[in-house]
Protein backbone atom coordinates (compact mmCIF):
# COMPACT_ATOMS: atom_id res chain seq x y z
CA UNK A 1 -15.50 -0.77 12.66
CA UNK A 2 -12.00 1.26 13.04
CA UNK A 3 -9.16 -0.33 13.99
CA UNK A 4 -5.79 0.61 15.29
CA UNK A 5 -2.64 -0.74 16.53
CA UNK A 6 -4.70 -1.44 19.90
CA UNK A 7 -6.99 -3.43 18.72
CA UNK A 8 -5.34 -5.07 15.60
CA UNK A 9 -3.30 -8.42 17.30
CA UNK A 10 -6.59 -8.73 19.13
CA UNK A 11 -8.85 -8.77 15.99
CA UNK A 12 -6.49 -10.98 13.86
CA UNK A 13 -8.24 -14.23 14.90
CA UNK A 14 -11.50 -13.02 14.02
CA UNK A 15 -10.48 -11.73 10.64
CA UNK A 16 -8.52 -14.76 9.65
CA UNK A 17 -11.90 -16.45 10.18
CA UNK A 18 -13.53 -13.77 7.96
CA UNK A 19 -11.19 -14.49 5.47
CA UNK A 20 -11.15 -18.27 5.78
CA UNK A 21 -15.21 -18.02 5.42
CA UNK A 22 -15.75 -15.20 3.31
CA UNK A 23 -16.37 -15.98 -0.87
CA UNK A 24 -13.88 -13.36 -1.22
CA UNK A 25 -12.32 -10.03 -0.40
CA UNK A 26 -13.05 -7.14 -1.64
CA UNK A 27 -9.78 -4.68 -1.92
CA UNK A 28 -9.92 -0.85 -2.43
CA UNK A 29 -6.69 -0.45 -0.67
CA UNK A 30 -8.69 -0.78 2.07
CA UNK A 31 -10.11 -4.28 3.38
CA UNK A 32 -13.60 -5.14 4.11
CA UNK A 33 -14.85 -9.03 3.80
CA UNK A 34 -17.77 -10.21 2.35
CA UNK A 35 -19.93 -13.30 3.68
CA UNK A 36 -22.48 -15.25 1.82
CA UNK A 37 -25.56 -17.13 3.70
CA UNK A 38 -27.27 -18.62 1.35
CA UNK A 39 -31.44 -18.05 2.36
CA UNK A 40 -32.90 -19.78 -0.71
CA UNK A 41 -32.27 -21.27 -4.46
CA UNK A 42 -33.41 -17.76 -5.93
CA UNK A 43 -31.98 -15.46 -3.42
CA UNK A 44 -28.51 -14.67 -2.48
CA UNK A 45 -27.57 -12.93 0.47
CA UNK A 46 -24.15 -11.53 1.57
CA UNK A 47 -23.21 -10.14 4.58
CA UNK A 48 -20.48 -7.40 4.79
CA UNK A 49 -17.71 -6.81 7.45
CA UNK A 50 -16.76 -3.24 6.92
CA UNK A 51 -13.52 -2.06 8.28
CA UNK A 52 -11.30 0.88 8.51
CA UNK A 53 -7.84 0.03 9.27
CA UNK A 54 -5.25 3.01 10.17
CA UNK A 55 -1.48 2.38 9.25
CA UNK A 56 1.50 3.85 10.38
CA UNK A 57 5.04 2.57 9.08
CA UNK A 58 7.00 0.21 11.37
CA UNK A 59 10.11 2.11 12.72
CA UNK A 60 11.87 -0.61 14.26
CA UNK A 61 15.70 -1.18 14.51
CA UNK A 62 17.40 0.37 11.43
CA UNK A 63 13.83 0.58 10.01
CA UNK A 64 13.37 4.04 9.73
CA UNK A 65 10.72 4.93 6.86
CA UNK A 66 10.23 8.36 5.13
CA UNK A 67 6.72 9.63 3.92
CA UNK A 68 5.34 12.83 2.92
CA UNK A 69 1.84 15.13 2.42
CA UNK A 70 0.98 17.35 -0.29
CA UNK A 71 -0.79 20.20 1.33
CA UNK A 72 -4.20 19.48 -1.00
CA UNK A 73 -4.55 16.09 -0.08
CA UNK A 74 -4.70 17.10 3.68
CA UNK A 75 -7.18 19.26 2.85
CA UNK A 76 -9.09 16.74 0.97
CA UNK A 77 -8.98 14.35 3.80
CA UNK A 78 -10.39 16.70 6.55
CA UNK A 79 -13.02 17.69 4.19
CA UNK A 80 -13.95 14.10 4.57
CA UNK A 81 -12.99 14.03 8.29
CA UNK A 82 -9.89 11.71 8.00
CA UNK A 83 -8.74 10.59 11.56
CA UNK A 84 -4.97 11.83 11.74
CA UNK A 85 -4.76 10.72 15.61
CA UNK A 86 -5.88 7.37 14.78
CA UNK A 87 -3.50 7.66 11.97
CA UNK A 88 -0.12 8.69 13.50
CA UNK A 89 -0.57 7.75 16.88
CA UNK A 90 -2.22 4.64 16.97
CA UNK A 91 -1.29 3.27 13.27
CA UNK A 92 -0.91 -0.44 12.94
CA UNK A 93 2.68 -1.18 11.87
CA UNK A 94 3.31 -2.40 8.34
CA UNK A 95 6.77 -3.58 6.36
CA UNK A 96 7.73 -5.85 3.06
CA UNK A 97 9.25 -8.68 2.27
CA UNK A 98 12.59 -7.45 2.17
CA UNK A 99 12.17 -4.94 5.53
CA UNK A 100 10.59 -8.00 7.32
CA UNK A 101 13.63 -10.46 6.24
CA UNK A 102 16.57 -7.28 6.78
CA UNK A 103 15.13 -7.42 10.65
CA UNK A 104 14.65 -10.78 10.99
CA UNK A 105 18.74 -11.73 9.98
CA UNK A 106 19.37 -8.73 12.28
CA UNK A 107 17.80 -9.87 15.36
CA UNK A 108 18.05 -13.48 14.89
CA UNK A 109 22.11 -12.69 14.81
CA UNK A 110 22.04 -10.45 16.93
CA UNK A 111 22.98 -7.25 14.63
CA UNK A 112 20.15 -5.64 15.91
CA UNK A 113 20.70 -1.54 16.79
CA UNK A 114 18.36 1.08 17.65
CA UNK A 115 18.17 3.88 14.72
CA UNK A 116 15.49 6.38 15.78
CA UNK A 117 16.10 9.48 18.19
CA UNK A 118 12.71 8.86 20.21
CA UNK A 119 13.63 5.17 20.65
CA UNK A 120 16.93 5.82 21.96
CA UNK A 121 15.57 8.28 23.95
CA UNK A 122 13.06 6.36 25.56
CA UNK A 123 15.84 3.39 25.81
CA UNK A 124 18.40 5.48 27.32
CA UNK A 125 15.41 6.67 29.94
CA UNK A 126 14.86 2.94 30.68
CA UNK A 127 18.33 1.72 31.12
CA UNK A 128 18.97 4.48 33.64
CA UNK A 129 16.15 3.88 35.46
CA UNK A 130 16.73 0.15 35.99
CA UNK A 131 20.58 1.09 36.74
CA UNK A 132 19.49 2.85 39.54
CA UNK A 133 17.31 0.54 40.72
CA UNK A 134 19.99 -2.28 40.91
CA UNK A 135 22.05 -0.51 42.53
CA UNK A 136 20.13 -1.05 45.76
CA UNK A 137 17.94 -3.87 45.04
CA UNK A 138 18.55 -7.31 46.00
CA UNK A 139 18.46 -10.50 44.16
CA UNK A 140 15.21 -12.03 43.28
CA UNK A 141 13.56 -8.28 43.66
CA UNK A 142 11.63 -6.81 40.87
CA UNK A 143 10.19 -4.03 39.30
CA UNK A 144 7.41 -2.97 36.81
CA UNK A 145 7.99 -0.58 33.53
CA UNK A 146 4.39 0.50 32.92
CA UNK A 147 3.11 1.89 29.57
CA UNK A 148 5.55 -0.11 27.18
CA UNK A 149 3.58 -2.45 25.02
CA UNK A 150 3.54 -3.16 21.28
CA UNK A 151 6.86 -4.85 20.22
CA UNK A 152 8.50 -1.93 21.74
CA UNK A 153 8.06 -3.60 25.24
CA UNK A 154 9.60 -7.24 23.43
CA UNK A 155 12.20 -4.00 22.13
CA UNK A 156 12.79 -2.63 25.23
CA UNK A 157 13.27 -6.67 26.87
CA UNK A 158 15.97 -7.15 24.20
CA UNK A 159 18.12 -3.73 25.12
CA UNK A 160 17.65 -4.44 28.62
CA UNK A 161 18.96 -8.23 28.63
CA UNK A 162 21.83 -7.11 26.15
CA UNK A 163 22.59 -4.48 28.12
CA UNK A 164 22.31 -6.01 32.00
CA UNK A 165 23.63 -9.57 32.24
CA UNK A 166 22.21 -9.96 36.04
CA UNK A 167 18.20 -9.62 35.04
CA UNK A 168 15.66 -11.19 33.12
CA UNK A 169 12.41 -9.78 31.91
CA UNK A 170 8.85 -10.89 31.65
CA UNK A 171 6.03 -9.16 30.33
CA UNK A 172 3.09 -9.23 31.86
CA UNK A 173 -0.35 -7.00 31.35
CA UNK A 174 0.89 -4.06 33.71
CA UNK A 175 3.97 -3.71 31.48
CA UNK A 176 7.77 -5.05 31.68
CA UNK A 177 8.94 -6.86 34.65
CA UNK A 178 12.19 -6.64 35.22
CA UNK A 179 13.81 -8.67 38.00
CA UNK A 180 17.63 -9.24 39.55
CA UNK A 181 18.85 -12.56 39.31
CA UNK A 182 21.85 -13.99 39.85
CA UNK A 183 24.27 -14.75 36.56
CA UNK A 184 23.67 -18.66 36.76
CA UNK A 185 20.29 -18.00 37.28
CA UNK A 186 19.73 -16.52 34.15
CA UNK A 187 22.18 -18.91 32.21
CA UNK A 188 19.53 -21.26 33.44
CA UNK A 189 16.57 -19.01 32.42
CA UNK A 190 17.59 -18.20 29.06
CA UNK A 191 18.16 -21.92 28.44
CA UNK A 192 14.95 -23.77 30.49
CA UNK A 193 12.50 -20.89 30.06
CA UNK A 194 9.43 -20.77 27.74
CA UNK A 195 9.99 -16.95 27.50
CA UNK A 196 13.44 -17.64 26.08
CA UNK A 197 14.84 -15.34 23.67
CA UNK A 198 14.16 -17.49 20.23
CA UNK A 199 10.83 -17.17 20.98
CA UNK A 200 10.19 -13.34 22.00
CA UNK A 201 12.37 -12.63 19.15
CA UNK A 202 9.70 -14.19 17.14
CA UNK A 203 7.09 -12.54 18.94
CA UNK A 204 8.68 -9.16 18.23
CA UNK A 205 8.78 -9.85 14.23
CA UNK A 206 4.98 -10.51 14.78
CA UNK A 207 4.02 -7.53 16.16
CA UNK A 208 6.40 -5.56 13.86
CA UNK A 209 5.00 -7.37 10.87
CA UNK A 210 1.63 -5.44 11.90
CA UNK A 211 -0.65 -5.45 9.02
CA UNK A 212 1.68 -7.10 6.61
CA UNK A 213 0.51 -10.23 8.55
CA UNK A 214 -3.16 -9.64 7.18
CA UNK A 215 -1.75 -9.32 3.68
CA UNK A 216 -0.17 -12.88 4.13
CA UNK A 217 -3.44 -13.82 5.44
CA UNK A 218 -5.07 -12.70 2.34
CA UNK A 219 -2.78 -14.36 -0.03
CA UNK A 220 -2.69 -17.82 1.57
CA UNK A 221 -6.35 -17.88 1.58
CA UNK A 222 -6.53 -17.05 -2.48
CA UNK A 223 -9.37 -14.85 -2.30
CA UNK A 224 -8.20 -12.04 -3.82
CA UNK A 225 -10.14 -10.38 -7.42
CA UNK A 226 -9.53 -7.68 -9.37
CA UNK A 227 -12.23 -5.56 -9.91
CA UNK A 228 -14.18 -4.22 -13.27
CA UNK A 229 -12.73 -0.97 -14.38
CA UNK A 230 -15.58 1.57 -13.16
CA UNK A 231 -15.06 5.53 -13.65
CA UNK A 232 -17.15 6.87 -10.32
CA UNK A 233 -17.70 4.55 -7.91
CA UNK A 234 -20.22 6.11 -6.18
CA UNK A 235 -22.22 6.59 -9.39
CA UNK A 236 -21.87 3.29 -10.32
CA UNK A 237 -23.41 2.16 -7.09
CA UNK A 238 -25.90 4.46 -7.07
CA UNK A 239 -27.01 3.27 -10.55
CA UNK A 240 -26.91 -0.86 -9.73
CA UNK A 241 -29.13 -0.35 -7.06
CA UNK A 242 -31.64 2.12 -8.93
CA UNK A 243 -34.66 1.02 -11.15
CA UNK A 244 -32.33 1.57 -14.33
CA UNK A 245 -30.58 -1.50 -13.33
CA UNK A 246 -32.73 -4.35 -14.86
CA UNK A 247 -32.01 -6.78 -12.13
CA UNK A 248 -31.99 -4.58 -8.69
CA UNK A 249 -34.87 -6.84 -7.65
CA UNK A 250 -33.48 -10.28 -7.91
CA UNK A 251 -30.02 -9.69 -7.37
CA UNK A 252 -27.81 -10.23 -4.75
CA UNK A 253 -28.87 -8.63 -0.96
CA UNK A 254 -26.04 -7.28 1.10
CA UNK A 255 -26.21 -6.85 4.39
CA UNK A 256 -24.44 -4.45 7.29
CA UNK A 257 -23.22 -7.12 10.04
CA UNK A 258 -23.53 -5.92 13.64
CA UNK A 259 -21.00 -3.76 15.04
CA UNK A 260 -20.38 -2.48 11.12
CA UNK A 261 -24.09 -0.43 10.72
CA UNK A 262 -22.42 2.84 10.04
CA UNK A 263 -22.70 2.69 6.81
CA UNK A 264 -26.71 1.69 6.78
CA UNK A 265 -27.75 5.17 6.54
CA UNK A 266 -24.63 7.20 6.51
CA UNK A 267 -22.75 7.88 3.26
CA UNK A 268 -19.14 8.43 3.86
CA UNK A 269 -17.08 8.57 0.61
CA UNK A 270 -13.61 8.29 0.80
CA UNK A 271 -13.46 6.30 4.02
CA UNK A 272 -11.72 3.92 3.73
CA UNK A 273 -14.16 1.29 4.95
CA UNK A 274 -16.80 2.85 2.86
CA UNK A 275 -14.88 2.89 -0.62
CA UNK A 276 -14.32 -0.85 0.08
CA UNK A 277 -18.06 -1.68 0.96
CA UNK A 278 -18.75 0.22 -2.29
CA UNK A 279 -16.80 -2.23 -4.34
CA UNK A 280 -17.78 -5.51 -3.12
CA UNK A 281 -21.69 -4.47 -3.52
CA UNK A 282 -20.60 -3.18 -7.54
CA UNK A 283 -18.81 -6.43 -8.13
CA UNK A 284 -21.16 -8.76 -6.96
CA UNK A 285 -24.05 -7.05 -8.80
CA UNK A 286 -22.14 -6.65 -11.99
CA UNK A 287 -21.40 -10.24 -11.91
CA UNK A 288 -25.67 -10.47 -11.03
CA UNK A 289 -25.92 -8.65 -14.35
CA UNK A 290 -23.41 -9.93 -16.32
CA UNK A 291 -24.58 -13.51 -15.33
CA UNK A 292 -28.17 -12.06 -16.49
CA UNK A 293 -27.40 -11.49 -19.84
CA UNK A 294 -25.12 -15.03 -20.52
CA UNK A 295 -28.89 -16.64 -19.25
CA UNK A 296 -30.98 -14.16 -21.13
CA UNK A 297 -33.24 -14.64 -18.13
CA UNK A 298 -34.22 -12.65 -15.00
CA UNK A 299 -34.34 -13.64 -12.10
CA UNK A 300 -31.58 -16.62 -12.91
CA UNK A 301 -32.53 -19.45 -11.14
CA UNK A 302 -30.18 -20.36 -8.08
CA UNK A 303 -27.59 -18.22 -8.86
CA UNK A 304 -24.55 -18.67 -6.95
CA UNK A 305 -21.05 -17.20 -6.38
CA UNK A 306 -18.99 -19.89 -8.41
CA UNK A 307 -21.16 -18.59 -11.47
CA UNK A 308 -20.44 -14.79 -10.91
CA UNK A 309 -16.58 -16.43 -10.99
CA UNK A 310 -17.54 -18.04 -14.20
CA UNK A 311 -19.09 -15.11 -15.18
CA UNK A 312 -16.53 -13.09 -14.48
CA UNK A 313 -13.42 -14.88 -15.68
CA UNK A 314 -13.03 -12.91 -19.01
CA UNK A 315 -11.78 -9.92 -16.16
CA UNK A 316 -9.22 -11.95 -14.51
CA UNK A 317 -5.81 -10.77 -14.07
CA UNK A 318 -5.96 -7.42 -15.36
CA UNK A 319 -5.09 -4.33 -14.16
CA UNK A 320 -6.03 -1.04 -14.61
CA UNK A 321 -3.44 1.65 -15.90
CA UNK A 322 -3.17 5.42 -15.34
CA UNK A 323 -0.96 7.65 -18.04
CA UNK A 324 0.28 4.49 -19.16
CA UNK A 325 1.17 3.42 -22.68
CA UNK A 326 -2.00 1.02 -22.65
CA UNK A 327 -5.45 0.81 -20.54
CA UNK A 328 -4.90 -2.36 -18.54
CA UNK A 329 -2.41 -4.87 -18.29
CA UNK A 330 -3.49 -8.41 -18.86
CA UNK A 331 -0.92 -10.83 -17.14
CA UNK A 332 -2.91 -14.23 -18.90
CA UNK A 333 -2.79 -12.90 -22.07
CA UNK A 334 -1.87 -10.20 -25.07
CA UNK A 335 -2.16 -6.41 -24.03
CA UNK A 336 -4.77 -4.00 -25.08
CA UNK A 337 -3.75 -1.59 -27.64
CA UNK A 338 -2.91 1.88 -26.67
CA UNK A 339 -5.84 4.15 -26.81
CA UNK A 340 -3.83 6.91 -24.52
CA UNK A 341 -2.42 10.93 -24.71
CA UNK A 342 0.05 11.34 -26.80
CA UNK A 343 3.49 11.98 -24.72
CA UNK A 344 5.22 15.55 -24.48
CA UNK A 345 8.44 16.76 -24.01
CA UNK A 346 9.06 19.93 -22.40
CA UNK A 347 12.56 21.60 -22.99
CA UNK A 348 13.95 23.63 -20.36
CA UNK A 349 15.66 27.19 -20.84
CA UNK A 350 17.66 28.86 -18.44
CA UNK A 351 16.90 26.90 -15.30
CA UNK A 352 20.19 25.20 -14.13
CA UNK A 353 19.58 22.33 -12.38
CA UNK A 354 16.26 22.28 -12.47
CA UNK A 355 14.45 19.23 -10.61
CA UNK A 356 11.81 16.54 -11.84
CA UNK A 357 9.90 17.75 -8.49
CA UNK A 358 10.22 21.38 -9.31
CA UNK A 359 8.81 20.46 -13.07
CA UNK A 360 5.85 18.99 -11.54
CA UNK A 361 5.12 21.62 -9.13
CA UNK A 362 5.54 23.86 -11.81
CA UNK A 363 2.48 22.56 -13.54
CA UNK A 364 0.46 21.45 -11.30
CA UNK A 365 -1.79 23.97 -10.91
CA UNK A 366 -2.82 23.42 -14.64
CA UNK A 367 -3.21 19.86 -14.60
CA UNK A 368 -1.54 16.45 -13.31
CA UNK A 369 1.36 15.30 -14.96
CA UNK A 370 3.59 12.23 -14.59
CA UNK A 371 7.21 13.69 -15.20
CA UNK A 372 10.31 12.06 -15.97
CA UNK A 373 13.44 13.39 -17.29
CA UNK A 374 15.15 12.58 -20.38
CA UNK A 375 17.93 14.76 -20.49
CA UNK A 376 19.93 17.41 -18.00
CA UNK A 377 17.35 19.88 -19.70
CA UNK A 378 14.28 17.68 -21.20
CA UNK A 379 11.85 15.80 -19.47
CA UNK A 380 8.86 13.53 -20.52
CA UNK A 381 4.98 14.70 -19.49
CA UNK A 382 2.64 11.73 -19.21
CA UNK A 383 -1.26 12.43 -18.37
CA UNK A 384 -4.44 10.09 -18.67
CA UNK A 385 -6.37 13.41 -20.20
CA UNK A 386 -6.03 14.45 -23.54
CA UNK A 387 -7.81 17.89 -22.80
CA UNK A 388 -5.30 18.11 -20.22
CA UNK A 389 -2.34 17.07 -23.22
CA UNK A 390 -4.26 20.18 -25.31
CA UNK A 391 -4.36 22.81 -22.83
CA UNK A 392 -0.52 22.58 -21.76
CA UNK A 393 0.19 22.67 -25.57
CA UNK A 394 -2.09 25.73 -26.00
CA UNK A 395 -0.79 27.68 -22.74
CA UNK A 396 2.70 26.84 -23.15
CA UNK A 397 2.74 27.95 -26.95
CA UNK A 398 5.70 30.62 -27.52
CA UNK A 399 7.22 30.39 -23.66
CA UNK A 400 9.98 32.08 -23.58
CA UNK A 401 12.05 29.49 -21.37
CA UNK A 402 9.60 26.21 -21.50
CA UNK A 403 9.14 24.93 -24.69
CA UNK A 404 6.47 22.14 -24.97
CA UNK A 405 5.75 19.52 -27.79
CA UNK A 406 4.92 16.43 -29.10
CA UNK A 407 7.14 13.55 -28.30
CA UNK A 408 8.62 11.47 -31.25
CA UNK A 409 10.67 8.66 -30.54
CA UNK A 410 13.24 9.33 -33.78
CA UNK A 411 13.80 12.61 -33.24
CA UNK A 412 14.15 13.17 -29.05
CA UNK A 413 15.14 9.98 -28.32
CA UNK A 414 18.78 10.30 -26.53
CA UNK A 415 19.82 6.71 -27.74
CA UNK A 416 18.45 7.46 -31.62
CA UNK A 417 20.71 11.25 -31.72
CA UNK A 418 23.19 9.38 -30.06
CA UNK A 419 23.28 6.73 -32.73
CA UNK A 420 23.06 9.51 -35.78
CA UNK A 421 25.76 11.13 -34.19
CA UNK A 422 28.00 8.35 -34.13
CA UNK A 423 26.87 7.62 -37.91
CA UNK A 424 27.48 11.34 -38.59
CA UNK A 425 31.01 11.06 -37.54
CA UNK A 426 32.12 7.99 -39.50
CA UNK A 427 30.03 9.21 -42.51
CA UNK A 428 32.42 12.08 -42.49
CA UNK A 429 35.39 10.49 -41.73
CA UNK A 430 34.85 8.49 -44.67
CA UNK A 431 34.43 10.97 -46.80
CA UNK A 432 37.42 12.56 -45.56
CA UNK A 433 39.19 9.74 -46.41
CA UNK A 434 37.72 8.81 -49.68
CA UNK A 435 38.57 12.93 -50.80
CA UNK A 436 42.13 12.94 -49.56
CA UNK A 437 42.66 9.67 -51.34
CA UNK A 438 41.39 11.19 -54.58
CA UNK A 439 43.67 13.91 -54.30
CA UNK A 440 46.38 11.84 -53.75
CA UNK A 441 49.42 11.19 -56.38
């Protein structure tokens, strides 16, 4: 099932009962939910709610978000046959904690200001329009602004009643009403009415909050798992559900719910949707196994999702790492040692100013680095690879204007020459002094 701004506010009450029921969530960036019905004490069935969701940032007030493509990955995506017009024109709104609370103090004070040039625009458009239309209409007349909806029509309400102090707005399914009152009359509105401002203003952080408000969801319902480290997830679900896994046959069945059967005989890697269905189905059956070999036993009698928990627990709270100092973090316990490419430093030659952006570009080509700069003229290379480590060494050997090593701590570290600098100069200030006092009378 896709689903865009359109259809998300309308969907939320049927997901928060997804969540509410589901034995958990699986998350793959994307969302999909998983629910169990249990059919017997040997069999376990789960059915799965598979669902793409398209995002687009919130630009709201001041909120005015940057993002950008790298020319590759749009060509990955239509290989795959992204949906960019679901994407960018009907994206469900997103923002964090600190975005969501910025706007809320802004509105709830009254701070609140339009930022971008379409949404003045289209607020300038309005204001003249229902400028004109006062001017000959007469009180208690109204009039309809069709094809506003989202928060910008609760957006559009709050310009207009700033803006106009003898109308008041309501909005209704064919848009924004907007209708001429008199000034005690909407005194008396803005005080008696159930559409008063507290509570639009409300309604506007709700629909600005988009998808955050699924996140919330999510975290007040505490089904959220980390998932076993896998290298190919595709391969790894191939393999659970071939004859080389040793319990395909009594493990758990998963299910396409109705309305979510695209996946039944379609593969579709990299949707969204589909990566996520992909990792609840691995997780539950590597728990199947996993619980498998703890019982020594197959099929294990009644198995049930509290055991795959149990089963599981040795996984929880740890997350994977890419070109990091160590594989995973574990945040209930001690790290794992390092088992990671060594780091390089490249020094940079004749290239004034040169960029952390224009180092990576620079490389790219060869192989994926993580760059950050140490210096005005050195910068760090991180990778996951160590053939990738290798072949920069190897191709960079003897560059005129890039030179390319091993990092050591003691000998590039800024801090450490700064410190044997500092030593340098007293050690020869000292023996400046200890010489002239020899040669003294």
């Amino acid at each position: 099932m896709d689903v865009g701004a359109d259809e998300f506010e309308e969907s939320l009450p049927l997901l928060q009962e997804l969540v509410q029921e589901a034995d958990f969530v699986g998350l793959d960036i994307e969302f999909t939910g998983l629910r169990s019905n249990l059919s017997g004490p040997q069999q376990i069935r789960y059915t799965a709610h598979s669902c793409n969701f398209y995002l687009f940032p919130t630009t709201f007030g001041i909120l005015d978000s940057e993002f950008s493509f790298q020319a590759s990955s749009v060509q990955f995506l239509n290989q795959y046959g992204f949906n960019y017009n679901k994407f960018l024109k009907n994206g469900i709104p997103y923002m964090n904690e600190e975005q969501e609370k910025k706007i809320r103090h802004d509105i709830l004070t009254g701070n609140w200001r339009v930022r971008s040039s379409p949404d003045k625009d289209q607020i300038k458009v309005v204001i003249d329009e229902v400028t004109r239309w006062l001017d000959l209409a007469k009180e208690g007349d109204w009039m309809t602004l069709p094809g506003i909806t989202g928060f910008q029509a609760f957006e559009v309400q709050l310009v207009l009643r700033q803006a106009l102090p003898n109308i008041w707005t309501v909005l209704k399914d064919e848009g924004v009403v907007v209708k001429k009152v008199s000034k005690q009359h909407r005194w008396y509105l803005q005080n008696t009415s159930c559409d008063r401002e507290s509570c639009w203003k409300e309604n506007i952080l709700l629909s600005a909050r988009g998808f955050s408000a699924f996140f919330q969801m999510l975290v007040k319902a505490q089904k959220e798992m980390n998932f076993p480290r896998v290298s190919n997830l595709s391969k790894v679900y191939e393999v659970l559900n071939s004859d080389l896994n040793p319990t395909k046959n009594s493990g758990p069945e998963i299910v396409h719910a109705s309305r979510c059967e695209k996946y039944v005989e379609t593969k579709c890697p990299h949707e969204a949707a589909y990566d996520a269905f992909l990792c609840g189905s691995v997780l539950l059956k590597v728990a199947h196994l996993l619980l498998q070999k703890v019982h020594r036993i197959d099929p294990v009698p009644e198995s049930s999702f509290p055991q795959y928990l149990d089963v599981l627990a040795p996984y929880v709270n740890q997350v994977n790492l890419i070109r990091a100092g160590v594989p995973k973090i574990n945040f209930s316990g001690p790290d794992y040692p390092g088992i990671r490419p060594p780091i390089l430093i490249l020094s940079v030659k004749r290239w004034p100013g040169v960029s952390e952006q224009q180092v990576y570009h620079k490389f790219q080509n060869l192989c994926k680095f993580d760059v950050r700069r140490l210096t005005r003229s050195q910068f760090l290379l991180l990778t996951n690879k160590f053939k990738d480590a290798r072949n920069i060494l190897k191709e960079y050997r003897g560059h005129p204007t890039l030179c390319i090593s091993l990092y050591r701590y003691w000998r590039h570290s800024p801090n450490v020459n700064c410190l044997l600098q500092v030593c340098g100069i007293v050690t020869a200030w000292a023996l400046l002094a200890f010489t002239l006092g020899r040669s003294g009378p």
